[in-house]
Protein backbone atom coordinates (compact mmCIF):
# COMPACT_ATOMS: atom_id res chain seq x y z
CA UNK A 1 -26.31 177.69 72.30
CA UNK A 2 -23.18 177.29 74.23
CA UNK A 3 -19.55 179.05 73.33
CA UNK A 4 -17.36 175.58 72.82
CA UNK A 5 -14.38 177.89 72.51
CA UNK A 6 -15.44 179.34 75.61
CA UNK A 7 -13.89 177.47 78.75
CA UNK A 8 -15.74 178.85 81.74
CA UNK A 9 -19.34 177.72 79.57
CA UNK A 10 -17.80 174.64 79.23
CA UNK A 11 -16.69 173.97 82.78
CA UNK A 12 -20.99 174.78 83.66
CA UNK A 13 -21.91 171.33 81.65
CA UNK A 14 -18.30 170.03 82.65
CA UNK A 15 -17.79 169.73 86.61
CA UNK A 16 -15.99 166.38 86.41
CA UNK A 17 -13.79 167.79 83.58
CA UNK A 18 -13.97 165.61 80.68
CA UNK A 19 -12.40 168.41 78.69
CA UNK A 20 -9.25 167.86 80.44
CA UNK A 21 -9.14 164.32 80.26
CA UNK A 22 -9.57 164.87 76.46
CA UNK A 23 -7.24 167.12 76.65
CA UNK A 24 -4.49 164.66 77.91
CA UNK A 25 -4.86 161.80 75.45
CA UNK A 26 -1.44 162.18 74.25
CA UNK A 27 0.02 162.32 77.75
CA UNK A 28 -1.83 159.66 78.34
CA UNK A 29 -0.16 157.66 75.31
CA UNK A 30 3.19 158.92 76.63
CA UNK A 31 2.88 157.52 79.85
CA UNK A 32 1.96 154.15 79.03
CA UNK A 33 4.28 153.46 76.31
CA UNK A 34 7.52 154.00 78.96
CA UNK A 35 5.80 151.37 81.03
CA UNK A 36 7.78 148.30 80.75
CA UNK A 37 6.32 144.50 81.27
CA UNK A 38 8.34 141.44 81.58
CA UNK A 39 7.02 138.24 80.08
CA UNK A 40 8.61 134.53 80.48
CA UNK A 41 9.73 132.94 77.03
CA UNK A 42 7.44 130.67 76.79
CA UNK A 43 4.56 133.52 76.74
CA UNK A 44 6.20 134.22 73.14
CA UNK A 45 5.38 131.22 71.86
CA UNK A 46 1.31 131.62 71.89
CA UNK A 47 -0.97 131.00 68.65
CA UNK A 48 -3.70 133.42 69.44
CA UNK A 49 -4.91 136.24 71.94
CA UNK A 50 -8.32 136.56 73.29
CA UNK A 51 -8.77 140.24 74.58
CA UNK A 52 -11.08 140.39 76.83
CA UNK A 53 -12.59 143.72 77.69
CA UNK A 54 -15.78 146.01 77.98
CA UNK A 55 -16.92 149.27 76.65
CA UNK A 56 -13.49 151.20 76.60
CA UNK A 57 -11.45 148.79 77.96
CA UNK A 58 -11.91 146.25 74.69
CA UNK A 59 -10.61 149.34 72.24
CA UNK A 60 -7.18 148.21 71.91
CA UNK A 61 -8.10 145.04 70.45
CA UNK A 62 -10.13 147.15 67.75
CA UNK A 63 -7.75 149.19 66.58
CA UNK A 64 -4.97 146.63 66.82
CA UNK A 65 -6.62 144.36 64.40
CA UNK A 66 -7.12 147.25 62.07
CA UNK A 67 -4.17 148.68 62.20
CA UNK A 68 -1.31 146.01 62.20
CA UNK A 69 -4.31 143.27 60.07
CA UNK A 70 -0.65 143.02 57.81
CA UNK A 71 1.73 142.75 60.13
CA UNK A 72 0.05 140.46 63.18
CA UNK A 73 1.12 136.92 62.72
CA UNK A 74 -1.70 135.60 65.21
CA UNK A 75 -5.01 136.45 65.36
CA UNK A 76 -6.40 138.70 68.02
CA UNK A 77 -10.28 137.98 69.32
CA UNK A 78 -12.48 140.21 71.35
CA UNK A 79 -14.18 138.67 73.90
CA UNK A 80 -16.57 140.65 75.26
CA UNK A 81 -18.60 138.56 77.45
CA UNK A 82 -18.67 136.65 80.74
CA UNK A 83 -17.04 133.35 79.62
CA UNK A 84 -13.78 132.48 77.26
CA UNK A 85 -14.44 130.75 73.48
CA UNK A 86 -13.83 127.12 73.24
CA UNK A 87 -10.88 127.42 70.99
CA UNK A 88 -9.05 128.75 73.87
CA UNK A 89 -5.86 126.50 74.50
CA UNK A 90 -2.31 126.06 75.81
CA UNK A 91 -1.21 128.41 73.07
CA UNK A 92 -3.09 131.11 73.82
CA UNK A 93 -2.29 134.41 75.73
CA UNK A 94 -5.76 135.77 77.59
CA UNK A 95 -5.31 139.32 78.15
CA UNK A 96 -7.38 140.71 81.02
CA UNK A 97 -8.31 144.67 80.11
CA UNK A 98 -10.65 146.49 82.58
CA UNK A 99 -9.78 150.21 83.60
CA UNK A 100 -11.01 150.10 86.53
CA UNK A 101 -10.49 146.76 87.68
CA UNK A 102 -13.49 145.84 89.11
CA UNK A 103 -15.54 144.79 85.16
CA UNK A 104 -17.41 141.57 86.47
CA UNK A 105 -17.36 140.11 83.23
CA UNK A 106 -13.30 140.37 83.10
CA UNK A 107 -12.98 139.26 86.32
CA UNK A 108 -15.06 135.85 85.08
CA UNK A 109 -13.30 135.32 82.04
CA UNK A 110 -9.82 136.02 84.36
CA UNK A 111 -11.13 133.06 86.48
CA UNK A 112 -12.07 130.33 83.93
CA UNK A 113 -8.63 131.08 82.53
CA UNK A 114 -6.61 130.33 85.86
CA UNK A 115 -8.96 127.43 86.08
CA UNK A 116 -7.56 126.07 82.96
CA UNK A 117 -4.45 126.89 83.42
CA UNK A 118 -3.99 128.89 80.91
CA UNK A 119 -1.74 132.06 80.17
CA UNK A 120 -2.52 135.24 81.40
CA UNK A 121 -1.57 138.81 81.53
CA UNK A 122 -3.31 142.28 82.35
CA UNK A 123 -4.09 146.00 81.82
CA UNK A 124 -5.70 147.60 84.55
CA UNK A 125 -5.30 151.05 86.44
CA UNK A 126 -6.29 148.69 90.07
CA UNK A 127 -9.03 147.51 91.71
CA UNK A 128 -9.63 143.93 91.93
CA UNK A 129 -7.95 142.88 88.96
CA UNK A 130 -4.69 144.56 89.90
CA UNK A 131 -4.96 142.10 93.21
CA UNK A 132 -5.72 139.15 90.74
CA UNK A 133 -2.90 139.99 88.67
CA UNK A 134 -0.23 140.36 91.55
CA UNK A 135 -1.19 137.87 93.83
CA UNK A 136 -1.00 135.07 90.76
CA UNK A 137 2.27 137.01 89.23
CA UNK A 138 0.79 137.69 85.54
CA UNK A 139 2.20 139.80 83.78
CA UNK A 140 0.56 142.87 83.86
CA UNK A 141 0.58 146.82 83.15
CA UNK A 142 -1.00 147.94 86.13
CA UNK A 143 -1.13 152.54 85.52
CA UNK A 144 -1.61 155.56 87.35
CA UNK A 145 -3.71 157.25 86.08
CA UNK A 146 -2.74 160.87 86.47
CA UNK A 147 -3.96 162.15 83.09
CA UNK A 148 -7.16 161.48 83.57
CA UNK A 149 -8.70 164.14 85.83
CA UNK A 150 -12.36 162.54 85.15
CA UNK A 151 -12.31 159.43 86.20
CA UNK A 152 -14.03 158.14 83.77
CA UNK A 153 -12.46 154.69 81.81
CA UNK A 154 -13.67 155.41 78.57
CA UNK A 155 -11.65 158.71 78.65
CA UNK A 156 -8.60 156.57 79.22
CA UNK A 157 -8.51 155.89 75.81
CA UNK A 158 -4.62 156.51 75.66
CA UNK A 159 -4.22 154.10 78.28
CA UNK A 160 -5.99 150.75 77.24
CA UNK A 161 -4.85 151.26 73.91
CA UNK A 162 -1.33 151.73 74.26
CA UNK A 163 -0.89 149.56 77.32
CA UNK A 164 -1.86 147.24 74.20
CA UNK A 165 0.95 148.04 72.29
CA UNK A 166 3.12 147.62 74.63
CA UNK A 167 2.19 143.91 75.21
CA UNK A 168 2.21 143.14 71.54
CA UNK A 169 5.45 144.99 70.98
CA UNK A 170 6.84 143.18 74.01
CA UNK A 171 5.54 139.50 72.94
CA UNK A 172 7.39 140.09 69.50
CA UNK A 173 4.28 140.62 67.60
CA UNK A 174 4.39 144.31 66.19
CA UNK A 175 7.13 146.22 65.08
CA UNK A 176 6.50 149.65 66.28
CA UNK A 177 9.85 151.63 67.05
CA UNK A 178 9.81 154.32 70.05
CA UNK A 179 11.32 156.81 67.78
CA UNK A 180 7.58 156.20 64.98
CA UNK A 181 5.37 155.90 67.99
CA UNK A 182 6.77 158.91 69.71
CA UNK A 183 6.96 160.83 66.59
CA UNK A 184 3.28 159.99 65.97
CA UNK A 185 2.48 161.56 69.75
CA UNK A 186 4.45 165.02 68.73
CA UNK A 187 2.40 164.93 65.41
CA UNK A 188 -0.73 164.59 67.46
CA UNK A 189 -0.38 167.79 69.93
CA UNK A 190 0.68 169.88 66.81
CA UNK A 191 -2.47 169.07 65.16
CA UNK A 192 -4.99 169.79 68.29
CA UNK A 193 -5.85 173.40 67.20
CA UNK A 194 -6.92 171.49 63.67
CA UNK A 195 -8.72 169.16 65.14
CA UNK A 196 -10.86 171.32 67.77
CA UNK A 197 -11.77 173.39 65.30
CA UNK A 198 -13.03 170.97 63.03
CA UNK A 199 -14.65 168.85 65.52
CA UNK A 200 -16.34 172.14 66.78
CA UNK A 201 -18.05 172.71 63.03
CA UNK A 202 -19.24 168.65 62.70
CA UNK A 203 -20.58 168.79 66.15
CA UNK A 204 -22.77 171.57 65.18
CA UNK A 205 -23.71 170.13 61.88
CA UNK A 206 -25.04 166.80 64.05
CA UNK A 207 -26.98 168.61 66.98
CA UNK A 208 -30.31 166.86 65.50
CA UNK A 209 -29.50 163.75 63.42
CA UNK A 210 -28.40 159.98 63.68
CA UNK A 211 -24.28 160.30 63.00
CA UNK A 212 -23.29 157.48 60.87
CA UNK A 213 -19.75 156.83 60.73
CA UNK A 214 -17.97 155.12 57.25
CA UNK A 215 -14.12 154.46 57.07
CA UNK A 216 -12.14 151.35 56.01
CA UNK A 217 -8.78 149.49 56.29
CA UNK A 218 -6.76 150.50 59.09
CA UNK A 219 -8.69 153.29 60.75
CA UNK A 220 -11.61 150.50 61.03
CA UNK A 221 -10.99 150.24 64.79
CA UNK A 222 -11.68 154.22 64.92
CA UNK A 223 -14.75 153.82 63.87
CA UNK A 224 -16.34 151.45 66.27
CA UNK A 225 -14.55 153.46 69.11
CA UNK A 226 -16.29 156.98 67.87
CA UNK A 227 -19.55 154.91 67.91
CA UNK A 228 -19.04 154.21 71.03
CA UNK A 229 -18.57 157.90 72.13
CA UNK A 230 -20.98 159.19 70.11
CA UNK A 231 -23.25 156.74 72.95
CA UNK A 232 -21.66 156.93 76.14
CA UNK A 233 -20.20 160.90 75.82
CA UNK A 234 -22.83 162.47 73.30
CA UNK A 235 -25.26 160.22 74.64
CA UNK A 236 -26.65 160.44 70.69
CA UNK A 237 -27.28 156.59 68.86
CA UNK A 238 -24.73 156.59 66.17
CA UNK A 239 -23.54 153.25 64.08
CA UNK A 240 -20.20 152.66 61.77
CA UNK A 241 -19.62 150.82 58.54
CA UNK A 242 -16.60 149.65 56.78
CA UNK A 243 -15.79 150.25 52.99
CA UNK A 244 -15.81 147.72 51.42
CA UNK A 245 -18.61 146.10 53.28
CA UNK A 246 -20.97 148.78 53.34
CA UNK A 247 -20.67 148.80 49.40
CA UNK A 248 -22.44 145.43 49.03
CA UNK A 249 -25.42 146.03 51.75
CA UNK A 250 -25.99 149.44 53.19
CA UNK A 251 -26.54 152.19 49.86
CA UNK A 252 -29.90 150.21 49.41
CA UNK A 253 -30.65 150.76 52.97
CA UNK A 254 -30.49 154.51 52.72
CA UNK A 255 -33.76 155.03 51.16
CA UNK A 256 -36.40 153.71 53.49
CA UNK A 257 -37.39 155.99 55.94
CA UNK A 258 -37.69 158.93 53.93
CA UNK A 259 -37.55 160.91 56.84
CA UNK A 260 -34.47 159.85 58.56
CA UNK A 261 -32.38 162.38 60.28
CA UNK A 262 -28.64 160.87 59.44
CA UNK A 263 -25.52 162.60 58.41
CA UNK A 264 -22.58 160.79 57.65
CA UNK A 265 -19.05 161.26 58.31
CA UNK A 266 -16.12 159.98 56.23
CA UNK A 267 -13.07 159.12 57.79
CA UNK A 268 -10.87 159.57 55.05
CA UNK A 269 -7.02 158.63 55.25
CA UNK A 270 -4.59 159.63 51.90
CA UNK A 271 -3.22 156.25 53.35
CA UNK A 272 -5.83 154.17 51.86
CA UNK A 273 -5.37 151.81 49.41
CA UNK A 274 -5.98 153.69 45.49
CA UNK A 275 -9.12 150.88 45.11
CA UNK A 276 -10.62 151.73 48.59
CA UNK A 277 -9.88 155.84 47.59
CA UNK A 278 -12.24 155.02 44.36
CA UNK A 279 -15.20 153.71 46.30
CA UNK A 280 -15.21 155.98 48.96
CA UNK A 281 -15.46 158.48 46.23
CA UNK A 282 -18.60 156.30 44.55
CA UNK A 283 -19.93 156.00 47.72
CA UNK A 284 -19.92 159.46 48.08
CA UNK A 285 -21.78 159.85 44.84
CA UNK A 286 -24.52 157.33 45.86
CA UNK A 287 -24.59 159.37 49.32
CA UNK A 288 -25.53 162.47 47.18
CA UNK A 289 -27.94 160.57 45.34
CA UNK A 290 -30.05 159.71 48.20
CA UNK A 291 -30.18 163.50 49.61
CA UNK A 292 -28.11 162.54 52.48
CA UNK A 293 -25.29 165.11 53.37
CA UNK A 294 -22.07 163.99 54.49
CA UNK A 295 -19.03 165.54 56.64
CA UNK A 296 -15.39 164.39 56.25
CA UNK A 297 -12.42 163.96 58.92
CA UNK A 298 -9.23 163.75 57.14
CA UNK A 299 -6.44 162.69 59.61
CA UNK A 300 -3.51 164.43 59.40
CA UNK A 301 -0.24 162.10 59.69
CA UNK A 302 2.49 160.97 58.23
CA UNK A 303 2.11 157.37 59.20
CA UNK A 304 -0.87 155.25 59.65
CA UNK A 305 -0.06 154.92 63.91
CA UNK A 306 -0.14 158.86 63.57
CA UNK A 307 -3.54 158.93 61.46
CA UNK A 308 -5.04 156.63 64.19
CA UNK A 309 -3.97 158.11 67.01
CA UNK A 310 -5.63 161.73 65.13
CA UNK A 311 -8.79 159.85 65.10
CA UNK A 312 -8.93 158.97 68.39
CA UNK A 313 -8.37 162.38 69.47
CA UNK A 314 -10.68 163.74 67.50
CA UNK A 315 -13.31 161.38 68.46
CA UNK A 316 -12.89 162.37 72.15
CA UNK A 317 -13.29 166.37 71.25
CA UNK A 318 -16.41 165.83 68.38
CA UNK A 319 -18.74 163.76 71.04
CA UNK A 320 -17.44 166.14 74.14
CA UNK A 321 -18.64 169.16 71.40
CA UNK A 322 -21.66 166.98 70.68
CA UNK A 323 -22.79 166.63 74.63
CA UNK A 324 -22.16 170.26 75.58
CA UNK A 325 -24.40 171.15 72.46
CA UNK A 326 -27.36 168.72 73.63
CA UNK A 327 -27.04 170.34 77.07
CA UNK A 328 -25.56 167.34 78.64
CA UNK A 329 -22.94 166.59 81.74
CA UNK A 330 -20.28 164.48 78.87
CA UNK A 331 -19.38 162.53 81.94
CA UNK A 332 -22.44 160.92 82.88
CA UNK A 333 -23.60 157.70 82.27
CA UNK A 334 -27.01 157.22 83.74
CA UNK A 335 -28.43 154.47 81.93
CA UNK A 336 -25.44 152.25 82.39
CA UNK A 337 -25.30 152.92 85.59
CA UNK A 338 -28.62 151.92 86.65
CA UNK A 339 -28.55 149.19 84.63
CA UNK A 340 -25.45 147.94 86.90
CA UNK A 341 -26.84 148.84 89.98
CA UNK A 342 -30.42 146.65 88.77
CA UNK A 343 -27.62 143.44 87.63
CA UNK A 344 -25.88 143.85 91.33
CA UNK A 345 -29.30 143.69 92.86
């Protein structure tokens, strides 16, 4: 089995170096939070925002929603599809978010919404979508991307989350200070050590099973991004539930196969709510009950930004851990690529 605290192993499985890209999140975060973007008054004045993004690129709208669900005083849809929902109006802001610029399906949805004349802005680090953006003068966050040694968009996590930050911040719609976000960034790099190490022990404890991820309130949006890398990096099926949710639907779903192979992991937050803290503590109970076992990540934090932005990062090193341990280059992504290269066809 491969030394992961052994770098030169690491770089074997690792040519395109996802490890560094991991590595950078929070420089990543740094970078794209001093990027400034101008938009007119009248942008400030919109009822709703449809995000519309793919794979990585659509993760800012998940952990926004999560994460400022008391703060946000419109609601934020991900649209993660070819074509805009009808309820898209004069009063609503379209964001276009595609890493690389060239996502078809962003590129559709960026056309219906010029047809109709509707308000637009962008995240993008170029491609085609940077050309859309200037030549019809959206506002946009178009990045370098110089922490991001792979190459690959879903390990510009920092980037496409942040960048939508900025625009909310911007817009008037969340309240988060430089000085807290900042703050939350310096909190992050202290706790790396932590969180390779602990991400090193769950990895190992998953080599073999179906990783099913539970959390609740604001860290929801984690949660559907560490499925996601579980997928794509790990290339291991995983799924995520919510608490409460879960609590009315899933515990009678954990008996039949008997012979599943799942382990669960708890993202647990000593930000949650005290009535969310007692059922994650039932649940736990009903967990042992069924002869499941279950790991815990416990973001450290002082502020819920700071407990997100843990989670992220630790969700980029557990499914990095994960690949190397199932013998696989972290960077690929075969299956999605053919599958593109079959669509194109």
């Amino acid at each position: 089995m491969i030394d992961l605290t052994n770098l030169e192993e690491i770089r074997k499985l690792d040519p395109r170096d996802v490890y560094g890209s991991t590595e950078m999140f929070p420089d990543q975060c740094e970078q794209i939070w001093r990027q400034d973007i101008k938009f007119d008054y009248d942008y400030k004045s919109i009822q709703n925002i449809i995000l519309c993004g793919m794979g990585g690129s659509a993760y800012g709208g998940y952990v926004a929603q999560a994460l400022f669900k008391d703060e946000l005083s419109v609601p934020i849809y991900s649209n993660n599809d070819y074509t805009l929902p009808a309820f898209a109006n004069e009063k609503t802001l379209v964001i276009l978010s595609s890493y690389s610029g060239g996502t078809e399906e962003i590129l559709a949805c960026g056309k219906e919404a010029k047809d109709k004349n509707l308000r637009i802005a962008g995240i993008t680090g170029g491609g085609k979508l940077s050309e859309f953006l200037r030549i019809n003068n959206y506002p946009n966050l178009v990045f370098e991307s110089k922490f991001n040694p792979s190459g690959q968009p879903r390990l510009g996590t920092g980037y496409m989350i942040l960048g939508f930050f900025v625009m909310l911040k911007k817009l008037g719609f969340i309240n988060l200070r430089d000085d807290e976000l900042l703050k939350s960034v310096e909190e992050l790099k202290s706790s790396i050590p932590e969180i390779k190490n602990r991400s090193v022990s769950i990895a190992k404890s998953l080599v073999g099973c179906i990783p099913l991820v539970f959390c609740a309130e604001f860290l929801y949006g984690n949660a559907h991004i560490l499925r996601n890398q579980f997928n794509e990096t790990s290339k291991s099926f995983s799924a995520f539930e919510d608490i409460p949710e879960l609590n009315h639907h899933l515990m009678e779903g954990l008996k039949n196969p008997p012979d599943k192979k799942i382990k669960i992991i708890f993202i647990v937050s000593d930000l949650y709510s005290g009535i969310i803290k007692k059922r994650f503590n039932l649940t736990k109970d009903v967990i042992r009950k069924n002869n499941l076992e279950f790991l815990e990540h416990n973001p450290q934090g002082s502020t819920k930004i700071s407990q997100v932005l843990n989670t992220l990062a630790f969700g980029g090193y557990l499914s990095l851990y994960l690949a190397l341990l199932y013998g696989q280059d972290p960077s690929l992504i075969p299956w999605v690529d053919y599958f593109k290269e079959q669509a194109s066809k």
